[in-house]
PDB file of N, CA and C in Angstrom:
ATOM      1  N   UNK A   1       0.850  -1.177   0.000  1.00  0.00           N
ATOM      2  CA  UNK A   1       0.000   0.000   0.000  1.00  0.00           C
ATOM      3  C   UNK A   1       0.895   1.239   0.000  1.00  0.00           C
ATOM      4  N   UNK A   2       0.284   2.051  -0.894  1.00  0.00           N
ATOM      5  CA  UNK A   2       1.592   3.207  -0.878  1.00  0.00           C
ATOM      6  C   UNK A   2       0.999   4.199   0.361  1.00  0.00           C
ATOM      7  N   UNK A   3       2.590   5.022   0.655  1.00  0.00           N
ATOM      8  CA  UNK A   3       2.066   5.639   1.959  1.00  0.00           C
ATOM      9  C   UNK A   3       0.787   7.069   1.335  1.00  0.00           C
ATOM     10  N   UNK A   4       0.890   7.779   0.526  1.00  0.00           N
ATOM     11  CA  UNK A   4       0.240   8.260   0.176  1.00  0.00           C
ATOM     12  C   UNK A   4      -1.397   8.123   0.634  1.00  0.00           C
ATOM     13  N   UNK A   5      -1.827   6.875  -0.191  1.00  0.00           N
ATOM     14  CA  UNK A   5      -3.584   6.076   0.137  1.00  0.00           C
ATOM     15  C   UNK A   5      -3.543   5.781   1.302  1.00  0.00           C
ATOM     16  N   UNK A   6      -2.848   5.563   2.111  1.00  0.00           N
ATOM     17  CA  UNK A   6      -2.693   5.350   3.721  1.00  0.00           C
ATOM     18  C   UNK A   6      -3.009   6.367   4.103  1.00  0.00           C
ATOM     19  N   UNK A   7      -2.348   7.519   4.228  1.00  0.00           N
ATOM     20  CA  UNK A   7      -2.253   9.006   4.676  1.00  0.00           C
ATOM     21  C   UNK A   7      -3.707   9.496   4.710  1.00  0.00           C
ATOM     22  N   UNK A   8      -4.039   9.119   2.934  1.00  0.00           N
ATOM     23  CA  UNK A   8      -5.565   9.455   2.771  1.00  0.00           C
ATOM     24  C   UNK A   8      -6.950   8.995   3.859  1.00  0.00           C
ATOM     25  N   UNK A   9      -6.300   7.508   3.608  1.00  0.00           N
ATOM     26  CA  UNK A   9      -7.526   6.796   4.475  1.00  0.00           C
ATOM     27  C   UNK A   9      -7.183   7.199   5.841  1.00  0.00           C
ATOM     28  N   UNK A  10      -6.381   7.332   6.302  1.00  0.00           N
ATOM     29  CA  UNK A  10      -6.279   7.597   8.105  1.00  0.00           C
ATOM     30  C   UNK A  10      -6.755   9.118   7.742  1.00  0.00           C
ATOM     31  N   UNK A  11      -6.909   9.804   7.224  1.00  0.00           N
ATOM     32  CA  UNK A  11      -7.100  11.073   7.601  1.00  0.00           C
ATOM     33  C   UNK A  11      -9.312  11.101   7.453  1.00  0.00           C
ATOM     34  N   UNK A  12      -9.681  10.463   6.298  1.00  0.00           N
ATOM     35  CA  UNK A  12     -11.045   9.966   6.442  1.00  0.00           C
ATOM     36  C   UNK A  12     -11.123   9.369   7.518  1.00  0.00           C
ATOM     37  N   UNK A  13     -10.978   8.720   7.997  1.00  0.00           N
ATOM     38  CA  UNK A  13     -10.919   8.288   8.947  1.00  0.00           C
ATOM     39  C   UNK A  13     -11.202   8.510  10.215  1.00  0.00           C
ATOM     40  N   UNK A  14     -10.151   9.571  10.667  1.00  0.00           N
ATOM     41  CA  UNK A  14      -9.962  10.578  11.938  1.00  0.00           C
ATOM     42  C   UNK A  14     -11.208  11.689  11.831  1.00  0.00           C
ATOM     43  N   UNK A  15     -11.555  11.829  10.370  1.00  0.00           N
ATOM     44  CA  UNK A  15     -12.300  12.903  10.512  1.00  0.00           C
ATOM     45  C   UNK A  15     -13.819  12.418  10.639  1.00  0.00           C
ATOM     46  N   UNK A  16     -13.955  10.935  10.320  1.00  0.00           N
ATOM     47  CA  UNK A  16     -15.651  10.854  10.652  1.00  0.00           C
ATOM     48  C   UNK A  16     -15.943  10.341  12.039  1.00  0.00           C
ATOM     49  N   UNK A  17     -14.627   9.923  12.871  1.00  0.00           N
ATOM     50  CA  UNK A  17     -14.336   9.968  13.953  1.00  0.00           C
ATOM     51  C   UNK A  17     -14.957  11.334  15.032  1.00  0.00           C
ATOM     52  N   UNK A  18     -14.100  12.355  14.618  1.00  0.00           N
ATOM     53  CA  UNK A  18     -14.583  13.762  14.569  1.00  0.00           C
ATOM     54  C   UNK A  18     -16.117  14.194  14.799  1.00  0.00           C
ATOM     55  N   UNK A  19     -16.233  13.907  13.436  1.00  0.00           N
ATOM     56  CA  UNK A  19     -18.096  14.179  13.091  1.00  0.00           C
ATOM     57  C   UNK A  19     -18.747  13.345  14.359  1.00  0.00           C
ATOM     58  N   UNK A  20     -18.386  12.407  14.717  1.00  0.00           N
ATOM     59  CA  UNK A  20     -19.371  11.516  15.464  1.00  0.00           C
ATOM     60  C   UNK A  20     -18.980  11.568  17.273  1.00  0.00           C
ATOM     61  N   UNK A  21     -18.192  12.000  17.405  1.00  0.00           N
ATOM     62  CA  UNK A  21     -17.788  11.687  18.785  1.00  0.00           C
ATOM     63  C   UNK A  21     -18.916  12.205  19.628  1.00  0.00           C
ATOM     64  N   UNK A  22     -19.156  11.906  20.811  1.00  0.00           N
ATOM     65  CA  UNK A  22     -19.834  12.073  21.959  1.00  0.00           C
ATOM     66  C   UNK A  22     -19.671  13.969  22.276  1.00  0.00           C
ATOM     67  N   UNK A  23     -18.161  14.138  22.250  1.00  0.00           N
ATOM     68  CA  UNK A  23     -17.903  15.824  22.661  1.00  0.00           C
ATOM     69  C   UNK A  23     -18.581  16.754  21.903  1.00  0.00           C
ATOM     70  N   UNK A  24     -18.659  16.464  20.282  1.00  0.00           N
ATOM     71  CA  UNK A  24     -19.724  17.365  19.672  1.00  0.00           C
ATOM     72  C   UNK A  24     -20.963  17.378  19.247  1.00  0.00           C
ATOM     73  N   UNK A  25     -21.444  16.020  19.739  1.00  0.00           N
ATOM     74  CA  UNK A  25     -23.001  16.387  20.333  1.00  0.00           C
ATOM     75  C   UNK A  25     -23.423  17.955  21.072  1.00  0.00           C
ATOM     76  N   UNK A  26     -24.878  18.455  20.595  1.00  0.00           N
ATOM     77  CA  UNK A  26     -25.529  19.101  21.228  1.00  0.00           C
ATOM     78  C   UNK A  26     -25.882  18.517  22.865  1.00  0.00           C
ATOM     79  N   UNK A  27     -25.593  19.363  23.290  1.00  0.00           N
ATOM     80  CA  UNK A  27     -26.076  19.033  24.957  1.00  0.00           C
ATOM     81  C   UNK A  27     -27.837  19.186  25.423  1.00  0.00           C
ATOM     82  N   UNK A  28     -27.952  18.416  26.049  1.00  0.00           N
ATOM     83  CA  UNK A  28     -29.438  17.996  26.282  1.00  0.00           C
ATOM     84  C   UNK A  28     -29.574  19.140  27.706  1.00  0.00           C
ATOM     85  N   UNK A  29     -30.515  19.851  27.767  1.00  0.00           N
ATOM     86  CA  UNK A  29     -30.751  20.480  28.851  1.00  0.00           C
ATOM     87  C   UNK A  29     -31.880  19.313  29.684  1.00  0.00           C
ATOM     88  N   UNK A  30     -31.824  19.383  31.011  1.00  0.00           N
ATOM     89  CA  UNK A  30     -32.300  18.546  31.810  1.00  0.00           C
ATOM     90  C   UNK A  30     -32.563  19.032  32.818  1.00  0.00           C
ATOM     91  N   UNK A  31     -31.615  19.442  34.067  1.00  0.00           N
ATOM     92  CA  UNK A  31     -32.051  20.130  35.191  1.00  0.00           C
ATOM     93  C   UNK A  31     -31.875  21.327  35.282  1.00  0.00           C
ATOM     94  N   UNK A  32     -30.802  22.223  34.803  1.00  0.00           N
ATOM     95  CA  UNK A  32     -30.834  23.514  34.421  1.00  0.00           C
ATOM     96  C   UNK A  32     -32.542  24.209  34.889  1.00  0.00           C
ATOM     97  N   UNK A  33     -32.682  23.451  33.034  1.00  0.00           N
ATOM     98  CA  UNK A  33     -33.713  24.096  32.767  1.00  0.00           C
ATOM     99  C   UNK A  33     -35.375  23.712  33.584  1.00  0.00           C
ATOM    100  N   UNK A  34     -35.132  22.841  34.537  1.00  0.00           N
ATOM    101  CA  UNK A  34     -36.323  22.622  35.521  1.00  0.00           C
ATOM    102  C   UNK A  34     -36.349  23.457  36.669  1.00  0.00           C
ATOM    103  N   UNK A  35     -35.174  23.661  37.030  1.00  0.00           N
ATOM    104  CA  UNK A  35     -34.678  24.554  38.190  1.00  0.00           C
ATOM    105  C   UNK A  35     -34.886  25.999  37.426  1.00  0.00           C
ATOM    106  N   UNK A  36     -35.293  26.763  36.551  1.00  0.00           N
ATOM    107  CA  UNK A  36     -35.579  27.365  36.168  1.00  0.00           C
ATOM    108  C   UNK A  36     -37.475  27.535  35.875  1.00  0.00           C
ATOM    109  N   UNK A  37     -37.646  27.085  36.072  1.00  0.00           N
ATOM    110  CA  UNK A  37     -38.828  27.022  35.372  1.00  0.00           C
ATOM    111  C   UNK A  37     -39.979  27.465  35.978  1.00  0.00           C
ATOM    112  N   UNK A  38     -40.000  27.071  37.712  1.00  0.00           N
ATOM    113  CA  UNK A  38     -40.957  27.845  38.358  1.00  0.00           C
ATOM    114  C   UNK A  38     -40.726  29.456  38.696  1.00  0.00           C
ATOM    115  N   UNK A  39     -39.836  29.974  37.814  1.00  0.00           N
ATOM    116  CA  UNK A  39     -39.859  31.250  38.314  1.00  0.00           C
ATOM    117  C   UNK A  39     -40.494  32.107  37.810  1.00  0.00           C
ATOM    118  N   UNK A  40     -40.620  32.407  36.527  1.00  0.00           N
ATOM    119  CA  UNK A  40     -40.864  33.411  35.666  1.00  0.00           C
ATOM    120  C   UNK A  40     -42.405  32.237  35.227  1.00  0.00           C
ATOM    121  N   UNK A  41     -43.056  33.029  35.642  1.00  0.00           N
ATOM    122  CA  UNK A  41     -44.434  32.876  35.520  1.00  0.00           C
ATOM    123  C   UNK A  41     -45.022  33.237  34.577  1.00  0.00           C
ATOM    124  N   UNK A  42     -44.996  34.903  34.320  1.00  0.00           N
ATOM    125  CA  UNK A  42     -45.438  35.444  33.378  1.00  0.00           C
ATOM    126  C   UNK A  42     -44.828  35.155  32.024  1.00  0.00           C
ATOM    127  N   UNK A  43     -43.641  34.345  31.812  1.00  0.00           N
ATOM    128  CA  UNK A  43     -42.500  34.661  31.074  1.00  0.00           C
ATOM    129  C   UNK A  43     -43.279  34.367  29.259  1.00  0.00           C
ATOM    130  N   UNK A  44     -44.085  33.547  29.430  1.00  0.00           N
ATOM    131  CA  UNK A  44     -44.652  32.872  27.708  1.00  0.00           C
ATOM    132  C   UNK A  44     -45.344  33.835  27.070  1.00  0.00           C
ATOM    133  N   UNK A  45     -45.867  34.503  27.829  1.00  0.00           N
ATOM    134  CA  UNK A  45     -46.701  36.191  27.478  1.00  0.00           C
ATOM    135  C   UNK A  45     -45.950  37.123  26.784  1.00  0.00           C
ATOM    136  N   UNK A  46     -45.006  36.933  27.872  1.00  0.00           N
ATOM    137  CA  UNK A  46     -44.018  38.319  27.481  1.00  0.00           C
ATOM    138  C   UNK A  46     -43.063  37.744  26.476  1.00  0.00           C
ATOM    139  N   UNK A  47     -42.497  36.749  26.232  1.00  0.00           N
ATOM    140  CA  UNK A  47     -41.795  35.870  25.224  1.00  0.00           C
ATOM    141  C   UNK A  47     -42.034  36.329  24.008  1.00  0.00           C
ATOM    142  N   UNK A  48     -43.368  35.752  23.622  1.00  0.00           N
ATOM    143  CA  UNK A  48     -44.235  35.719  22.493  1.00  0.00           C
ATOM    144  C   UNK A  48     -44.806  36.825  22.046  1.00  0.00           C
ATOM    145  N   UNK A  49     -44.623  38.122  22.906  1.00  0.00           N
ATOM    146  CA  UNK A  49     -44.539  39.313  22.312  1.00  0.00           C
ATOM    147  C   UNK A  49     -43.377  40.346  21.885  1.00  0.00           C
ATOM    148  N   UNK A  50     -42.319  39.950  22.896  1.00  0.00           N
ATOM    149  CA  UNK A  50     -41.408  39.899  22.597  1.00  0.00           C
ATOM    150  C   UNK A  50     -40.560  40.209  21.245  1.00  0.00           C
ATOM    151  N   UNK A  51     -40.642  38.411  21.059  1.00  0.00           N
ATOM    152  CA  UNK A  51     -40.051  37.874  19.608  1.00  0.00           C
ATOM    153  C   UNK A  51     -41.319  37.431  18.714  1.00  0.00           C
ATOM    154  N   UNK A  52     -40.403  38.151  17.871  1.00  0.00           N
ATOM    155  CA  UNK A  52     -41.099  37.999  16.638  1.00  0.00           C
ATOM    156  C   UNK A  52     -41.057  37.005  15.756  1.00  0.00           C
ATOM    157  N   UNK A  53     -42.201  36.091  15.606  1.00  0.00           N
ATOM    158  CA  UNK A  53     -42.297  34.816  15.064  1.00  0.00           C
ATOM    159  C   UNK A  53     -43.444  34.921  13.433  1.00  0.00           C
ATOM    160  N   UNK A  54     -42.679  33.829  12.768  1.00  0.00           N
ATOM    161  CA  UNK A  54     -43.618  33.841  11.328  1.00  0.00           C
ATOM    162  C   UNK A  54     -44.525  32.813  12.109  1.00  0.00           C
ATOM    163  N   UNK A  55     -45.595  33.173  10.862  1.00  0.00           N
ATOM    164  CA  UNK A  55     -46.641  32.096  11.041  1.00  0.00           C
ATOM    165  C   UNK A  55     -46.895  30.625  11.620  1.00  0.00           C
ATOM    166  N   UNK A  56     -45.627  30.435  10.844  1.00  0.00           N
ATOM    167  CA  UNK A  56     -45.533  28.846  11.308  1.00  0.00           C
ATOM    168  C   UNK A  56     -44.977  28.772  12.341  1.00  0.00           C
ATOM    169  N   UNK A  57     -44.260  29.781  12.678  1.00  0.00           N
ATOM    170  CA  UNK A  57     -43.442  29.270  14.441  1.00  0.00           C
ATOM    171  C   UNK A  57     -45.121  29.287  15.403  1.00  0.00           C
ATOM    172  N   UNK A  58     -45.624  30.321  14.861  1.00  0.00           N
ATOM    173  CA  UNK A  58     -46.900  31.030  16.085  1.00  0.00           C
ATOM    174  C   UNK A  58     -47.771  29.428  15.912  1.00  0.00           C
ATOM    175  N   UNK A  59     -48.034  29.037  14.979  1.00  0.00           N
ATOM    176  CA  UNK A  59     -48.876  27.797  14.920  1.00  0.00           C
ATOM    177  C   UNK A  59     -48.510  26.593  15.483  1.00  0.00           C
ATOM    178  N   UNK A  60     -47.328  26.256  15.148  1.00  0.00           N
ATOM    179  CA  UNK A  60     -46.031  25.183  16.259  1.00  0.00           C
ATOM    180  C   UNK A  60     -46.421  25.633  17.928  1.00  0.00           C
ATOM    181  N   UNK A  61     -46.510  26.954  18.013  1.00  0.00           N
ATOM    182  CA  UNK A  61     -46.066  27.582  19.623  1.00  0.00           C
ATOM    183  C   UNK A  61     -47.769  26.977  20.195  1.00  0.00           C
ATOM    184  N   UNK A  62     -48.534  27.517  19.102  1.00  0.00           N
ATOM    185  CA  UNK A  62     -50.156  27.208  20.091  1.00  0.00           C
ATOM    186  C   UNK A  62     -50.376  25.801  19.672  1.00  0.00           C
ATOM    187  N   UNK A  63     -50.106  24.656  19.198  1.00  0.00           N
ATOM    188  CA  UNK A  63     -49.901  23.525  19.428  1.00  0.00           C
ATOM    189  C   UNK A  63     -49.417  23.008  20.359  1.00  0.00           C
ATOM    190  N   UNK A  64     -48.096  23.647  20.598  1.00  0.00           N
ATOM    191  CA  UNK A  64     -47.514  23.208  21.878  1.00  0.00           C
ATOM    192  C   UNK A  64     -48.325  23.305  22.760  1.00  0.00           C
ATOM    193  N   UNK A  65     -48.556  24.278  23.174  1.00  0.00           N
ATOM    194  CA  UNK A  65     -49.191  24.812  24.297  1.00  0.00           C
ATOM    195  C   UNK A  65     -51.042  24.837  24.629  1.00  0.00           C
ATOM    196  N   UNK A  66     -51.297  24.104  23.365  1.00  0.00           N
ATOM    197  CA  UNK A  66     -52.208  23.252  23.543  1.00  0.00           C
ATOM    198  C   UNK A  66     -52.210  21.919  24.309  1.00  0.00           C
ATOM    199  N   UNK A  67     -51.117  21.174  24.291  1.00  0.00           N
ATOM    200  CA  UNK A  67     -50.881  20.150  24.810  1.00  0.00           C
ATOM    201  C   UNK A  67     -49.604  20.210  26.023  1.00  0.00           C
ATOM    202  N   UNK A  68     -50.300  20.868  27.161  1.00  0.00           N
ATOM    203  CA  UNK A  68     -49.626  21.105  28.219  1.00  0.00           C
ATOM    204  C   UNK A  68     -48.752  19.617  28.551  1.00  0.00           C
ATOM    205  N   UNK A  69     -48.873  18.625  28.689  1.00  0.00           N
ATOM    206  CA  UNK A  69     -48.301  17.230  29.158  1.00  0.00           C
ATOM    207  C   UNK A  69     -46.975  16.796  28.076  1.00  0.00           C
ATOM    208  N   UNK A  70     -46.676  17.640  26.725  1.00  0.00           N
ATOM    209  CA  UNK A  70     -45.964  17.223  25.930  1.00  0.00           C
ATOM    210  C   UNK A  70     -46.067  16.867  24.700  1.00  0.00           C
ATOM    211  N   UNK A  71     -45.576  17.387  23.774  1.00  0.00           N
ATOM    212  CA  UNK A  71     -45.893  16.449  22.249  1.00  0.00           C
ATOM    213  C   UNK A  71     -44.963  16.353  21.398  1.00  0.00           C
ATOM    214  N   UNK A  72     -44.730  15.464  20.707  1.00  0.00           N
ATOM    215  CA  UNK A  72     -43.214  15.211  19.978  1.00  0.00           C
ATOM    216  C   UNK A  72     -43.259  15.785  18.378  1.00  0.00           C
ATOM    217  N   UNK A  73     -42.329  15.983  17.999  1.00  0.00           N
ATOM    218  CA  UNK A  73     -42.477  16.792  16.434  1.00  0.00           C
ATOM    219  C   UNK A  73     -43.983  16.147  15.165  1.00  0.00           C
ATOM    220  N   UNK A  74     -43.664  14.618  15.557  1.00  0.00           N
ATOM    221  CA  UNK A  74     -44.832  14.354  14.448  1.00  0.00           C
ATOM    222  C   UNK A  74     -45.936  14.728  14.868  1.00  0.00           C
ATOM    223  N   UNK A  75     -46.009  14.512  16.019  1.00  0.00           N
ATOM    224  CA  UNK A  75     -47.386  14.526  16.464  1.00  0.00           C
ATOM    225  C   UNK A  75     -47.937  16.327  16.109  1.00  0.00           C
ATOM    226  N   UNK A  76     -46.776  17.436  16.582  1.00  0.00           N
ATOM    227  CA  UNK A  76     -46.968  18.817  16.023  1.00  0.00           C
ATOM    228  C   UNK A  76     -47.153  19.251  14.304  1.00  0.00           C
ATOM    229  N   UNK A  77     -46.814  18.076  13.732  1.00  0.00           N
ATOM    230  CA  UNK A  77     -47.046  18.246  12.178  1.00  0.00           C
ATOM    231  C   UNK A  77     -48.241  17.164  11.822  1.00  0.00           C
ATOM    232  N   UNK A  78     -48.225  16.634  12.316  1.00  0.00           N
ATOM    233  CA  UNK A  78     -49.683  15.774  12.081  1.00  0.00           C
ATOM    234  C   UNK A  78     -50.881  17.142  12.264  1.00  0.00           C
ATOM    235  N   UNK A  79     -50.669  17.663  13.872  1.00  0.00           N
ATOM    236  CA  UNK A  79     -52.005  18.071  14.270  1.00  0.00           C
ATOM    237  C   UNK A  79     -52.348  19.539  13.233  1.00  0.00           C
ATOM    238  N   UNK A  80     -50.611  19.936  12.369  1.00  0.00           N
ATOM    239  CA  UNK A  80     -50.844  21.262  11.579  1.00  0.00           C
ATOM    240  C   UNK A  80     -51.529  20.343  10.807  1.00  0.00           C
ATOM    241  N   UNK A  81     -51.955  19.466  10.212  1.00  0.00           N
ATOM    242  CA  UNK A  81     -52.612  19.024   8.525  1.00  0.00           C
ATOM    243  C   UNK A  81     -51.840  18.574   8.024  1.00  0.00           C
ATOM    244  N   UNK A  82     -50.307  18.265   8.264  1.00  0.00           N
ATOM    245  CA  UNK A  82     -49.358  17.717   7.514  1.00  0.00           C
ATOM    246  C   UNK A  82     -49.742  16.223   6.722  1.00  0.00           C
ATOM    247  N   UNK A  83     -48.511  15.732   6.199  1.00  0.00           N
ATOM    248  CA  UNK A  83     -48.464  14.165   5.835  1.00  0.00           C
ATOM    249  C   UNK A  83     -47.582  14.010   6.924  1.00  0.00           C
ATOM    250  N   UNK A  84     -48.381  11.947   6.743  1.00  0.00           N
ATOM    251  CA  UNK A  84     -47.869  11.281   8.243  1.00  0.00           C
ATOM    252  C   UNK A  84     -45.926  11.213   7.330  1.00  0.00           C
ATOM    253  N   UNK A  85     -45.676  11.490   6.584  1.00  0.00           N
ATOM    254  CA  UNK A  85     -44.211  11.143   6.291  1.00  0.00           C
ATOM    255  C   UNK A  85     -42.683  12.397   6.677  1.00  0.00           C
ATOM    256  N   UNK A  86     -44.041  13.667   5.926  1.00  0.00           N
ATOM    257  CA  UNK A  86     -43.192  14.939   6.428  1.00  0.00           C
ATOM    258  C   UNK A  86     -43.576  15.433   7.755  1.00  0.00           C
ATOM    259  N   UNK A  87     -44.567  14.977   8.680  1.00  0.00           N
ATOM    260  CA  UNK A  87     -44.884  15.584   9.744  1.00  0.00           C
ATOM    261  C   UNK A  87     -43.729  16.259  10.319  1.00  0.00           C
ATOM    262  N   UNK A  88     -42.987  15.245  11.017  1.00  0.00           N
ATOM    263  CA  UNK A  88     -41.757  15.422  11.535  1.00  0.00           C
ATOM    264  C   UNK A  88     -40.598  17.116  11.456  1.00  0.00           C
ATOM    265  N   UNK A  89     -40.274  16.212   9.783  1.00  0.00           N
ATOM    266  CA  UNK A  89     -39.562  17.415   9.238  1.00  0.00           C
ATOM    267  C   UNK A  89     -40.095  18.864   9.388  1.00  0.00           C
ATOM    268  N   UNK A  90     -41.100  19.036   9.066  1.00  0.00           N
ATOM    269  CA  UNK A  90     -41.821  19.944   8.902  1.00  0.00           C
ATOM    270  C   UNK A  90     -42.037  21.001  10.349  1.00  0.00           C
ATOM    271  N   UNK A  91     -41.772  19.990  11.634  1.00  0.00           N
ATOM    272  CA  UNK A  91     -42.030  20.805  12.770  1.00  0.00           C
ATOM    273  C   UNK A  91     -40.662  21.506  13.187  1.00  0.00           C
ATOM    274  N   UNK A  92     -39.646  20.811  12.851  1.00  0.00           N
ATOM    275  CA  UNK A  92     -38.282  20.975  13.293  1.00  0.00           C
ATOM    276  C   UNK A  92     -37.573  21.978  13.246  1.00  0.00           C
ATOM    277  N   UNK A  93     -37.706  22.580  12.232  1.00  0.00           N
ATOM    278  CA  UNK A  93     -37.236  24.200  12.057  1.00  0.00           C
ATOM    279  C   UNK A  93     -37.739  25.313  12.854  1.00  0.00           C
ATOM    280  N   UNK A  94     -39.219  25.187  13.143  1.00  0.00           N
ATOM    281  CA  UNK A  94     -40.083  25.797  14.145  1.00  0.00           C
ATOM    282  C   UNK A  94     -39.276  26.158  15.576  1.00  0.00           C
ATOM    283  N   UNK A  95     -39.661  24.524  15.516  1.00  0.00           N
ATOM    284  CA  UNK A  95     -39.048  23.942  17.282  1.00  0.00           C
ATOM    285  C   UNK A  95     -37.887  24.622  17.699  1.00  0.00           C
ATOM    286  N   UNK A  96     -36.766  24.404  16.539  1.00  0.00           N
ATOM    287  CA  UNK A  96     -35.449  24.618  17.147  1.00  0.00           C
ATOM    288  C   UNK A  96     -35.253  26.291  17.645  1.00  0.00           C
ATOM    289  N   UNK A  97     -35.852  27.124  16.899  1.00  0.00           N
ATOM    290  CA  UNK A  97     -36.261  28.295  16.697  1.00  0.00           C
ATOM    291  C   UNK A  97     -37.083  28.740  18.306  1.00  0.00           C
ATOM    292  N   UNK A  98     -38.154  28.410  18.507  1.00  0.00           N
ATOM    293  CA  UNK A  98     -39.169  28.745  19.892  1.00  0.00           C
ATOM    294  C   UNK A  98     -37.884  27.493  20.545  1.00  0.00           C
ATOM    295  N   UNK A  99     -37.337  26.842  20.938  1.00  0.00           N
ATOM    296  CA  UNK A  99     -36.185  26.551  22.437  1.00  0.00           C
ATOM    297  C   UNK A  99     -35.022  27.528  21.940  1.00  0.00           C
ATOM    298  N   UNK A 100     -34.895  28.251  21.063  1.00  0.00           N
ATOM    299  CA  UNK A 100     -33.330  28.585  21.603  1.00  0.00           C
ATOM    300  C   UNK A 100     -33.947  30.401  21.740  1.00  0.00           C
ATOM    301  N   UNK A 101     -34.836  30.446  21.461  1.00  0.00           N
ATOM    302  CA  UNK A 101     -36.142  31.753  22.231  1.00  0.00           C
ATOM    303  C   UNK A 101     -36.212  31.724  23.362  1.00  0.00           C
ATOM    304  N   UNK A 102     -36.308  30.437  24.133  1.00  0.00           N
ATOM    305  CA  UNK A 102     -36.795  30.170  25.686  1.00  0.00           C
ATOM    306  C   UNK A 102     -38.297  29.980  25.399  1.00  0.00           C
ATOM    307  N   UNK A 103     -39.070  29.528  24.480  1.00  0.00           N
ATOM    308  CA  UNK A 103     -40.650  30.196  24.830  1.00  0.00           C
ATOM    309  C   UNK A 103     -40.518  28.568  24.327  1.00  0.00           C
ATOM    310  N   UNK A 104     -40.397  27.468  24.201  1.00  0.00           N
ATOM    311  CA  UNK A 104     -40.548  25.827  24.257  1.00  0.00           C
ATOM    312  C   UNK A 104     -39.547  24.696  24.919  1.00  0.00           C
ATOM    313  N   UNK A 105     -39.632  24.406  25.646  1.00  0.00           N
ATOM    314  CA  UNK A 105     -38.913  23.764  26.557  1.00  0.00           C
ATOM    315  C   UNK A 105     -38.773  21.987  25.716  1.00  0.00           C
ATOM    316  N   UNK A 106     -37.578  21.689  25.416  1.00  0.00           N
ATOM    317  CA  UNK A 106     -37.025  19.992  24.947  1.00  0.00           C
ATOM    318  C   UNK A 106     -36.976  19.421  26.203  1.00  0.00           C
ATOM    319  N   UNK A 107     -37.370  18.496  26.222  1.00  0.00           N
ATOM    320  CA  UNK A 107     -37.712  17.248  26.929  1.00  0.00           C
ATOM    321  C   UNK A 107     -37.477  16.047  26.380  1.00  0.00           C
ATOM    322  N   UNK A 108     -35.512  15.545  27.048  1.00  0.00           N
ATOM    323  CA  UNK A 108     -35.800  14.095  26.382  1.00  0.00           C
ATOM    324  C   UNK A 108     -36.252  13.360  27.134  1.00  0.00           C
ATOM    325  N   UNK A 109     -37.355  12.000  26.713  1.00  0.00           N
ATOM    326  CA  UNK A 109     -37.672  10.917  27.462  1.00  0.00           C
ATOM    327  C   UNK A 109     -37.212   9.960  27.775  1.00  0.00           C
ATOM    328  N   UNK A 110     -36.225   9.531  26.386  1.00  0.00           N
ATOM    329  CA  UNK A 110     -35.786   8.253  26.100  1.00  0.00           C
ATOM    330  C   UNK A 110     -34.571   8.411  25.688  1.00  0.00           C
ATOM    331  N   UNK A 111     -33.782   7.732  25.412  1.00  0.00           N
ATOM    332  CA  UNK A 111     -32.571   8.097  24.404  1.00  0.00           C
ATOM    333  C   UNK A 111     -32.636   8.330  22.932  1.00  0.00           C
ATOM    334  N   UNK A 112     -34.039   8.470  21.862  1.00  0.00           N
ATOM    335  CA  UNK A 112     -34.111   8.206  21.004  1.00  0.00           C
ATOM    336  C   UNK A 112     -35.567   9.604  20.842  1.00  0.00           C
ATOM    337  N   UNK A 113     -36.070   9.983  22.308  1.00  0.00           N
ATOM    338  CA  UNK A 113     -37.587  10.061  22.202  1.00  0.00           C
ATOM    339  C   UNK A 113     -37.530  11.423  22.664  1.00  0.00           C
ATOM    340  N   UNK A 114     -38.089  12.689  21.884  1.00  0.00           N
ATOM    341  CA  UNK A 114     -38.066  13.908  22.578  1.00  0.00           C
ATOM    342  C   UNK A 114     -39.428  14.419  22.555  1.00  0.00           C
ATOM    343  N   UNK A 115     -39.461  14.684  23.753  1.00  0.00           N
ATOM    344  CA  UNK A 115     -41.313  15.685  23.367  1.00  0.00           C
ATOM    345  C   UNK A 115     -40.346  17.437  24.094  1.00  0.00           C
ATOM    346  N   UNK A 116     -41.467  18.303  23.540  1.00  0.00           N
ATOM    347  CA  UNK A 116     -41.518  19.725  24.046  1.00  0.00           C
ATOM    348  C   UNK A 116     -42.580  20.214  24.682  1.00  0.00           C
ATOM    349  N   UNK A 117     -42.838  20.810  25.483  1.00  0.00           N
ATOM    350  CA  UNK A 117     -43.632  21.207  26.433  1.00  0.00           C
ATOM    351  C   UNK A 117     -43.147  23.019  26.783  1.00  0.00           C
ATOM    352  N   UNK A 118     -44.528  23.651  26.520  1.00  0.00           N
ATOM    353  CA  UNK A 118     -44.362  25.105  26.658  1.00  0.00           C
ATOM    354  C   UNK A 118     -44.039  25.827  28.354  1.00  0.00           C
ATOM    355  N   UNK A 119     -42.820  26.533  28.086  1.00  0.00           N
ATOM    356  CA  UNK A 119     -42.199  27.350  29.561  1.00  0.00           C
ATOM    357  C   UNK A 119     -43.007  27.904  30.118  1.00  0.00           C
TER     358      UNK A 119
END
C-alpha cells in the first residue's frame, strides 16, 4: 500500500471519527432548565410578544401549548394538517427556533424520544 492512500484513508478516517464523537453532540438540557422554570411565571406572554415569530413558528407555539403534558415533532405536524411522512420534518425548524427563544422547553424521554412542552 503506498504511503500516500494510507495518509488518505487515516485522515477519512480521523475525521468521521470527529463528526461523530460524543464531545460534539448538542447538549441535552435537563435540570438547568427545571430549576428554572418555576420562576418566571409570566414569562410565555411576554416571550411571544417579545419575539417575533412567522406564522408557522406562532402555529407550532399554540400547538404546543395546547398540549400542556408534551408532544413530539410528528405529532406537532400531524395536528398542523401535515403528511404522516413529512410531519416530523416539517415541525423541526419551528421547534429549534421557539427553544433557543426560551418560549418551548425539549424534553428528552428516552434516548431516542423527545417531546416539548411550553415554559
Amino acid at each position: 500500500m503506498k504511503i500516500s492512500h494510507k495518509r488518505k484513508v487515516q485522515f477519512k478516517l480521523n475525521k468521521r471519527v470527529k463528526a461523530t464523537s460524543p464531545a460534539r453532540q448538542r447538549p441535552v438540557k435537563t435540570q438547568p432548565v427545571a430549576a428554572a422554570k418555576p420562576a418566571p411565571a409570566a414569562a410565555p406572554a411576554a416571550a411571544s410578544v417579545s419575539v417575533s415569530l412567522t406564522p408557522k413558528q406562532q402555529q407550532v407555539l399554540d400547538i404546543v401549548q395546547a398540549n400542556p403534558e408534551g408532544i413530539n415533532p410528528k405529532g406537532i405536524g400531524l395536528a398542523a394538517g401535515q403528511e404522516d411522512s413529512k410531519a416530523a420534518s416539517w415541525a423541526t425548524g419551528a421547534l429549534k427556533k421557539l427553544t433557543e427563544e426560551g418560549v418551548v422547553e425539549r424534553v428528552q424521554v428516552a434516548s431516542n424520544k423527545v417531546i416539548y412542552k411550553a415554559c
